[in-house]
N, C-alpha and C. Protein backbone atom coordinates (compact mmCIF):
# COMPACT_ATOMS: atom_id res chain seq x y z
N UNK A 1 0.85 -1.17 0.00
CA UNK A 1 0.00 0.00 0.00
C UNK A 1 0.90 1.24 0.00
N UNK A 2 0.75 1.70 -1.01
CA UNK A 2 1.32 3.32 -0.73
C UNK A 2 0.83 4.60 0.14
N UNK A 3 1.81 5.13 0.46
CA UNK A 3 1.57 5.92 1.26
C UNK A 3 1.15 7.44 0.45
N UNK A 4 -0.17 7.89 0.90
CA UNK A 4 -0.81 8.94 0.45
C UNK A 4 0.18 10.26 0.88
N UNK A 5 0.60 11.43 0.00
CA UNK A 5 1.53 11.87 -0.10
C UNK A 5 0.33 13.34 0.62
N UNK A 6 0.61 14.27 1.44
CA UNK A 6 0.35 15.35 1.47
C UNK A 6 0.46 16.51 0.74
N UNK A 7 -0.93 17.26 0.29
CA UNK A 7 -0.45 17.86 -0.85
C UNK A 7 -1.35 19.80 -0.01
N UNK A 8 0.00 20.27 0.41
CA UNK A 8 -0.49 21.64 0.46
C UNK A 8 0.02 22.49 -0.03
N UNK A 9 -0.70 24.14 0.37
CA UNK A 9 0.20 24.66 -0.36
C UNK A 9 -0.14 26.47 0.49
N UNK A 10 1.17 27.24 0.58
CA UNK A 10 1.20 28.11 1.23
C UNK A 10 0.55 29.53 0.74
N UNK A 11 -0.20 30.54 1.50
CA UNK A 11 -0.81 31.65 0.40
C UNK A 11 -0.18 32.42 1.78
N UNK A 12 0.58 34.08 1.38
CA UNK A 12 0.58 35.37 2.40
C UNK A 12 -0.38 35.85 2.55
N UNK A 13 -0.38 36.72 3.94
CA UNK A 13 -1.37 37.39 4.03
C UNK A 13 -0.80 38.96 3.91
N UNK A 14 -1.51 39.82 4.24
CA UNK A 14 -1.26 41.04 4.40
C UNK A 14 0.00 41.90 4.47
N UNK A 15 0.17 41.11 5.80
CA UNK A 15 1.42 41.65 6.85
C UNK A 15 2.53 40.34 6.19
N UNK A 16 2.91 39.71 4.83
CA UNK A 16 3.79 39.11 4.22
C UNK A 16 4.14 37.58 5.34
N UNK A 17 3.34 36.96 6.12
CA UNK A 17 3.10 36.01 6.69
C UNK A 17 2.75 34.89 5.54
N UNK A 18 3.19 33.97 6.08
CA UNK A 18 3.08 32.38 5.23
C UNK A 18 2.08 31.84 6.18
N UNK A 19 0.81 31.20 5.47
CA UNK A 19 -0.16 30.42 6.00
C UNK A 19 -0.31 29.18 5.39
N UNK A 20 -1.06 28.38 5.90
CA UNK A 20 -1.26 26.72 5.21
C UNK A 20 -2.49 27.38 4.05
N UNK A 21 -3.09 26.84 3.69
CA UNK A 21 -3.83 27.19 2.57
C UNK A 21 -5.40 26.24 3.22
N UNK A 22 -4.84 25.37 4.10
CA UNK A 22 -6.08 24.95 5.32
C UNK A 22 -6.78 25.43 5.82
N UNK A 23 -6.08 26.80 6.53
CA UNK A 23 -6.81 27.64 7.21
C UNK A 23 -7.09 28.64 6.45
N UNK A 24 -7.25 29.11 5.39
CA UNK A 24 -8.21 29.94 4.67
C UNK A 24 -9.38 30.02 3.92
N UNK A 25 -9.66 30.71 3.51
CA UNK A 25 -11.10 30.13 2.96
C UNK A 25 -11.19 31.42 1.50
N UNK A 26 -11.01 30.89 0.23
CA UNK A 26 -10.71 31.85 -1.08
C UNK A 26 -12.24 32.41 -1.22
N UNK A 27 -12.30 33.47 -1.47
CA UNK A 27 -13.40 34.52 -1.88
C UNK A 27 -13.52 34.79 -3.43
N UNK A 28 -14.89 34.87 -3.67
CA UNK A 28 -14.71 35.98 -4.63
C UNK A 28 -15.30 37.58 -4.36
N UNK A 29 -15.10 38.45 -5.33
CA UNK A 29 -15.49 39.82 -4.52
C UNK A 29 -16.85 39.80 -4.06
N UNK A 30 -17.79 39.50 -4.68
CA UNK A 30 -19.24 39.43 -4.22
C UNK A 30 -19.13 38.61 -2.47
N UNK A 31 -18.43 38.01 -2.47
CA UNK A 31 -18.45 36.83 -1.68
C UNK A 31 -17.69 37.54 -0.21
N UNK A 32 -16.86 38.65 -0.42
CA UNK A 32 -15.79 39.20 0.20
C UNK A 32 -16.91 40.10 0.67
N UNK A 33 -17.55 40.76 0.36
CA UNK A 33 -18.25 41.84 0.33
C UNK A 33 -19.32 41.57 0.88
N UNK A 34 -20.04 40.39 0.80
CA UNK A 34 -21.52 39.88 1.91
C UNK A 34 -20.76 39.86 2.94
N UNK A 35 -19.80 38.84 3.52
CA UNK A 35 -19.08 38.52 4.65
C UNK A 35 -18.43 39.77 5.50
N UNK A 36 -18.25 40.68 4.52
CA UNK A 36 -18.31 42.38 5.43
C UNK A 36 -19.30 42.60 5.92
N UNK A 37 -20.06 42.38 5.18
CA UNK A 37 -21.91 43.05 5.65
C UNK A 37 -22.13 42.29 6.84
N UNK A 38 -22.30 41.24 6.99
CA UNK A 38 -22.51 40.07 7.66
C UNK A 38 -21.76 40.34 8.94
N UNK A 39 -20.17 40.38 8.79
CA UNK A 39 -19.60 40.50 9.85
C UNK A 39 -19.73 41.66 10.88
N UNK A 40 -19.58 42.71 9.66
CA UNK A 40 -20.26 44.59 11.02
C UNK A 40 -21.39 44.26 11.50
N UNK A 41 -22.46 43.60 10.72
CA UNK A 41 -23.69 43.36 11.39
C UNK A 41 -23.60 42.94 12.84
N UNK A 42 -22.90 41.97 12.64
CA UNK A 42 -23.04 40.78 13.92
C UNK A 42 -21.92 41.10 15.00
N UNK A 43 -21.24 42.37 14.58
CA UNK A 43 -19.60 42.60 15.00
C UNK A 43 -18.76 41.66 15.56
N UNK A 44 -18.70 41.29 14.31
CA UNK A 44 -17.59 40.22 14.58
C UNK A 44 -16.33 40.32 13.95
N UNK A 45 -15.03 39.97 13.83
CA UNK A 45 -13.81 40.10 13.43
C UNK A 45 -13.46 39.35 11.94
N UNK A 46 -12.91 40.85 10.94
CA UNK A 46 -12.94 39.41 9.84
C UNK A 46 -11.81 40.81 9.55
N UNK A 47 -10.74 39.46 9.03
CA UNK A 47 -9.67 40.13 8.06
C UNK A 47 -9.79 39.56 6.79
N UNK A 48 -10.14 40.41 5.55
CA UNK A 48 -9.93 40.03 4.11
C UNK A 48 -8.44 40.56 3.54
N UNK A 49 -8.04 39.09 3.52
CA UNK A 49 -6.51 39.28 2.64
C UNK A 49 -6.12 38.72 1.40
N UNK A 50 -5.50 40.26 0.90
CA UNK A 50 -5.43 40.09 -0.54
C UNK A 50 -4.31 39.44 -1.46
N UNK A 51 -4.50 38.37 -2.02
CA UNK A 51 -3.28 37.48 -3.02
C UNK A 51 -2.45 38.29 -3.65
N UNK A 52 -1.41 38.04 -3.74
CA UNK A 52 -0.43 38.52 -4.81
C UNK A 52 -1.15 38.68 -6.25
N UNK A 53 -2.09 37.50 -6.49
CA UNK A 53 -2.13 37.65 -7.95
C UNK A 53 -3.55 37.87 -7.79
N UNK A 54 -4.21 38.17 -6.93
CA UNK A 54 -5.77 39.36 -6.84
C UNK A 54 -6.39 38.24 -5.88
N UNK A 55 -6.33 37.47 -5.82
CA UNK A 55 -7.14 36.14 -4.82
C UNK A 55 -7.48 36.89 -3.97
N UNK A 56 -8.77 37.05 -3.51
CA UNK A 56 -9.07 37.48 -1.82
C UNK A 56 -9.22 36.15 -1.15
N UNK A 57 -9.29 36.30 0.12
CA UNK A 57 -9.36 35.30 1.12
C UNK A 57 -9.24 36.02 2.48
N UNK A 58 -9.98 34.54 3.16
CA UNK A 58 -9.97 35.33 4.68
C UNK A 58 -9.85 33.93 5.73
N UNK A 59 -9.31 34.30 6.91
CA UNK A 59 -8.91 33.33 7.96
C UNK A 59 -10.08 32.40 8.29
N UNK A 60 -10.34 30.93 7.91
CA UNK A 60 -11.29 29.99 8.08
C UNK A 60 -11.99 30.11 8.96
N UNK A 61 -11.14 29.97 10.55
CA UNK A 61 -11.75 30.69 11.73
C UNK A 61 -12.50 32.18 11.61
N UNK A 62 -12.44 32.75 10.79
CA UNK A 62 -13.21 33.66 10.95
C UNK A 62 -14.15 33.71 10.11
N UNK A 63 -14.36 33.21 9.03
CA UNK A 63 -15.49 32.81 8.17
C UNK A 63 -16.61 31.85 9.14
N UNK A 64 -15.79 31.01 9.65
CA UNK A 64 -16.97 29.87 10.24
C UNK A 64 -17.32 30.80 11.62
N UNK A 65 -17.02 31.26 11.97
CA UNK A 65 -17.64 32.12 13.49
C UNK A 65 -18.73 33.13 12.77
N UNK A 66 -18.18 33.67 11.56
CA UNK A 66 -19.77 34.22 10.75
C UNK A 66 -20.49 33.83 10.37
N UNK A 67 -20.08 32.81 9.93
CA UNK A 67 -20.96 31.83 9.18
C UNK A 67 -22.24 31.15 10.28
């Protein structure tokens, strides 16, 4: 039996930090933009961070506490 190989992969955030790509959760702008609404509503904490190559995304933990 072979052994299943782990396959991740790292995205920055903001402040030029390396994250697993586990703990994020990819947006699109519509998608970035409810989860603002959503979050001031309920005041809750959300950082949207932006990809090098335009990707938004935001910290998993903080999607699922809005969610």
């Amino acid at each position: 039996m072979e052994k299943e190989e782990r396959k991740w992969h790292l995205v920055s955030n903001d402040n030029g930090e390396w994250i697993s790509d586990e703990n994020v959760v990819f947006l699109t702008k519509q998608e970035a933009r409810h989860l603002q609404i959503m979050a001031k509503l309920s005041r809750k904490p959300l950082s949207i961070q932006h990809g090098a190559d335009g990707d938004l995304w935001c910290y998993k933990h903080e999607f699922e506490n809005i969610k």
